[in-house]
Protein backbone atom coordinates (compact mmCIF):
# COMPACT_ATOMS: atom_id res chain seq x y z
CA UNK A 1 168.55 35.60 -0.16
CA UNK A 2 168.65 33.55 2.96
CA UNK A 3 167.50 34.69 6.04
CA UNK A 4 169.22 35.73 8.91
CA UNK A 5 168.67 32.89 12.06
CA UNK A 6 168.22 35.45 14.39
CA UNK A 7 165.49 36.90 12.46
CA UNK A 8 164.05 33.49 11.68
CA UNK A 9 163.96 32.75 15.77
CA UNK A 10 162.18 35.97 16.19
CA UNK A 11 159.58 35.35 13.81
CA UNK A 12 158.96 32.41 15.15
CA UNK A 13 158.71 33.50 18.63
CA UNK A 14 156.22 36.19 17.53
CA UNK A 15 154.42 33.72 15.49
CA UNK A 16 153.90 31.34 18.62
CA UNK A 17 153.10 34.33 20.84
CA UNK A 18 150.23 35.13 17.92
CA UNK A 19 148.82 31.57 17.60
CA UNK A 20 148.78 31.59 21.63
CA UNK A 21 146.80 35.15 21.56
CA UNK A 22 144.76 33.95 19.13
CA UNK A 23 143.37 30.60 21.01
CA UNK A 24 142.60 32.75 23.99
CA UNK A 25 140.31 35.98 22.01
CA UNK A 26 139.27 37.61 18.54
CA UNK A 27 142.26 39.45 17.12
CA UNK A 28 140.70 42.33 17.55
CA UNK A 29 141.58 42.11 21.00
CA UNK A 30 144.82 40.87 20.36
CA UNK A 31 147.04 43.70 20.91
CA UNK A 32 151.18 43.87 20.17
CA UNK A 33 151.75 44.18 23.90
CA UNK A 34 150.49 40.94 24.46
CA UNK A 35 152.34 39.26 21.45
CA UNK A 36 155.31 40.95 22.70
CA UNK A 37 155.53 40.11 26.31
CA UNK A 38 154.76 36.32 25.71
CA UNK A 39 156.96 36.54 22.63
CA UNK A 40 159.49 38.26 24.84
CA UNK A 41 160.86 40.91 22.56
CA UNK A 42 160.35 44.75 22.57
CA UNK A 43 157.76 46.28 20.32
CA UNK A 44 160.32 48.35 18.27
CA UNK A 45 161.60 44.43 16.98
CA UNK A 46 158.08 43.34 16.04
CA UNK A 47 156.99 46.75 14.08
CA UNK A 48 160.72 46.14 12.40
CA UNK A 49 158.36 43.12 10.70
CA UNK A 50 154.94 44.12 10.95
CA UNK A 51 152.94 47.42 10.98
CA UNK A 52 150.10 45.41 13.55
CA UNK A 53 148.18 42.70 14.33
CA UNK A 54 146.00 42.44 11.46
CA UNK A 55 149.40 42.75 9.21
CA UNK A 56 150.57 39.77 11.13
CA UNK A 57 147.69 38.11 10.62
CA UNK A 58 147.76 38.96 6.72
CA UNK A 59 151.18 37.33 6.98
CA UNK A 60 150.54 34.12 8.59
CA UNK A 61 147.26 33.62 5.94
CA UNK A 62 149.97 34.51 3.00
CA UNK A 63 152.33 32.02 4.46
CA UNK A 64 149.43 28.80 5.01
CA UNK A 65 147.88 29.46 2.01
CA UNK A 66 151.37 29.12 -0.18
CA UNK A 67 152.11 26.02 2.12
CA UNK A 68 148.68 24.66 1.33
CA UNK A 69 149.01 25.31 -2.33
CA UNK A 70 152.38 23.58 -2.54
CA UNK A 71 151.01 20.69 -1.08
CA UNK A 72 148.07 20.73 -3.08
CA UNK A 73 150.11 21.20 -6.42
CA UNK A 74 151.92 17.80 -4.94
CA UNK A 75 148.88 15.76 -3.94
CA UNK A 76 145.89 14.97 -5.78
CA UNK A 77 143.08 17.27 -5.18
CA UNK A 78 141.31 13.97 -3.88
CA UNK A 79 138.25 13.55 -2.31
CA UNK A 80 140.12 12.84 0.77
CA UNK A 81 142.91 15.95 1.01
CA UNK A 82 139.53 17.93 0.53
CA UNK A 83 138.45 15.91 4.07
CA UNK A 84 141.63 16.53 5.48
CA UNK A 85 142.13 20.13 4.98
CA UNK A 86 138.53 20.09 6.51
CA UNK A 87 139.27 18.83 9.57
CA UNK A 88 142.67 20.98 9.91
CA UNK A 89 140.37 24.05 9.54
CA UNK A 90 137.92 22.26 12.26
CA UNK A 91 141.33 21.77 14.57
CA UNK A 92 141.34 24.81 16.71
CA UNK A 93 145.09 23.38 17.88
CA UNK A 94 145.99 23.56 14.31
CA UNK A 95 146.92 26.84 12.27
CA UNK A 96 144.78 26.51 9.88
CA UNK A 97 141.68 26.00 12.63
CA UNK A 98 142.78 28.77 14.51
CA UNK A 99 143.11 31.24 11.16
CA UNK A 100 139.44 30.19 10.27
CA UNK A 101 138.04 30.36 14.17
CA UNK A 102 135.83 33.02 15.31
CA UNK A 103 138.82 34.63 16.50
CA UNK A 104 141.06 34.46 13.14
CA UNK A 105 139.69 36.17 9.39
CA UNK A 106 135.39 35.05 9.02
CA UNK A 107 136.69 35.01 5.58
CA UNK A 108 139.81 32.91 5.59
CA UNK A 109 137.63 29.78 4.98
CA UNK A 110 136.86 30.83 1.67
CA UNK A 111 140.49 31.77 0.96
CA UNK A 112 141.32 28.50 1.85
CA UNK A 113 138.35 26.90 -0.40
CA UNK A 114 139.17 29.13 -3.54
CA UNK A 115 142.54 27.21 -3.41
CA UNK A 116 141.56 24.47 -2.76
CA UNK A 117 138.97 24.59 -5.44
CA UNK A 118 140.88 26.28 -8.04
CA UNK A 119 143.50 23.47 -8.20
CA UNK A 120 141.20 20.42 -8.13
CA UNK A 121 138.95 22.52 -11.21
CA UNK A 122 141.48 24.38 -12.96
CA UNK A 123 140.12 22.24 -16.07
CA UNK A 124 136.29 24.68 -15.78
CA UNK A 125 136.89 24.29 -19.87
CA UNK A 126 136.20 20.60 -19.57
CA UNK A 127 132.89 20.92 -16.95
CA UNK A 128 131.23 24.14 -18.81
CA UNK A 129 132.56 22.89 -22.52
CA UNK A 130 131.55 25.57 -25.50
CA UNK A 131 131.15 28.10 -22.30
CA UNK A 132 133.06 31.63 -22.79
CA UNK A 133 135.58 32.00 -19.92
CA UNK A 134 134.07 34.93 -18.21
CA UNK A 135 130.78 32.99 -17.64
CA UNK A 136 133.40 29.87 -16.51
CA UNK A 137 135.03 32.59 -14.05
CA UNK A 138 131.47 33.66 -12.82
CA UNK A 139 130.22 29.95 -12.25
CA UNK A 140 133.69 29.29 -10.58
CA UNK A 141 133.30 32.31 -8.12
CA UNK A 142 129.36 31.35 -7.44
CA UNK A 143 130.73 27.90 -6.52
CA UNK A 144 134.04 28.74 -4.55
CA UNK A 145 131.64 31.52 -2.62
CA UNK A 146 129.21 29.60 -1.84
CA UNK A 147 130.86 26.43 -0.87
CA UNK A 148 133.36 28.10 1.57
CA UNK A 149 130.66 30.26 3.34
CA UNK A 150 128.87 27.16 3.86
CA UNK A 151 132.55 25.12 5.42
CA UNK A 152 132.94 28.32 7.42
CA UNK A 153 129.22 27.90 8.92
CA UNK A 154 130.52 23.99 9.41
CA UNK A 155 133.74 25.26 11.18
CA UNK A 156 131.86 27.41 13.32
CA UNK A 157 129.52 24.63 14.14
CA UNK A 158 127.09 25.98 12.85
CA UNK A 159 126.27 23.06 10.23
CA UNK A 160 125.86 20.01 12.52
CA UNK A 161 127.49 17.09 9.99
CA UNK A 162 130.25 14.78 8.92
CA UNK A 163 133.01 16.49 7.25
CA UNK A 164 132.10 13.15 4.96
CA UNK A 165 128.61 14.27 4.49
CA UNK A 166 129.56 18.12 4.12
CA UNK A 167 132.04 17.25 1.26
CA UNK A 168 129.32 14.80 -0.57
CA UNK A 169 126.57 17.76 -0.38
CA UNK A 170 128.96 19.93 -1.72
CA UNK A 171 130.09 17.75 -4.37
CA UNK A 172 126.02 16.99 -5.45
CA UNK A 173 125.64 20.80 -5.60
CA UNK A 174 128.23 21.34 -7.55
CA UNK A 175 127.50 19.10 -10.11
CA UNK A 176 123.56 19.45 -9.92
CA UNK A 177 124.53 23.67 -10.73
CA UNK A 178 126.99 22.43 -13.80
CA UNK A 179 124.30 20.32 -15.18
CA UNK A 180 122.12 23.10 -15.43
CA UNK A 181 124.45 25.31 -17.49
């Protein structure tokens, strides 16, 4: 079912008014009078597509991530896309950046690494051979967790390095834990 253009426009216009919110403060002190006044619709129109800000923001993670993971599914899970999709999340004038940013989700970092990571190692039978899958599903979740806390420390500059060098670390640790298993 297509969508209505009208509708399309004003979820765009609210989307814009969010991203603009969101460069300026935390969205937790982002309210719907602000996204509606810039947005320049009345509040009954925006709870006619979202219950609040954080369900907005729920909505605009739902929406990158399936973006992302169609052009993941389309690229190779190279090396470089992984620098790329660094440096997006790094891009405070970028969607992504501003979803990750100390004002977006702490955690959408991760979310964005899980993807990431599940589609360039969806093969965890190949790296942990003879390994049951729940112990394949644990070692995946160790990894994913612990690589996308440590992009999200990056991202917040909080890791002073190379997206290059970042990437390589994260690639020796990686493969310095799956030797051990």
């Amino acid at each position: 079912m297509k969508t209505d253009a009208r509708v399309r426009y004003t979820k765009m216009r609210i989307r814009e008014a969010f991203y603009a919110c969101l460069q300026k403060k935390p969205i937790a002190r982002i309210t719907v009078k602000e996204i509606c006044d810039l947005a320049e619709i009345n509040r009954a129109t925006f709870y006619t597509h979202y219950m609040d800000v954080f369900d907005l923001l729920d909505k605009q993670e739902e929406d990158v991530l399936t973006k992302l993971q169609d052009t993941i599914k389309q690229e190779s899970t190279s090396t470089r896309t992984g620098l790329e999709l660094l440096e997006k999340l790094k891009d405070r004038s970028d969607h992504l950046g501003l979803l990750a940013s100390e004002n977006g989700d702490p955690t959408f970092a991760s979310k964005v690494f899980r993807l990431y990571y599940s589609s360039s190692v969806s093969r965890m039978d190949q790296l942990l051979p003879g390994k049951d899958a729940a112990l394949q599903d644990i070692v995946f979740s160790y990894i994913a967790g612990g690589c996308g806390s440590l992009m999200t420390r990056w991202i917040q500059g909080e890791i002073d390095c190379s997206s290059e060098a970042l990437i390589s670390l994260l690639d020796q640790l990686t493969a310095k834990l799956l030797a051990q298993l």
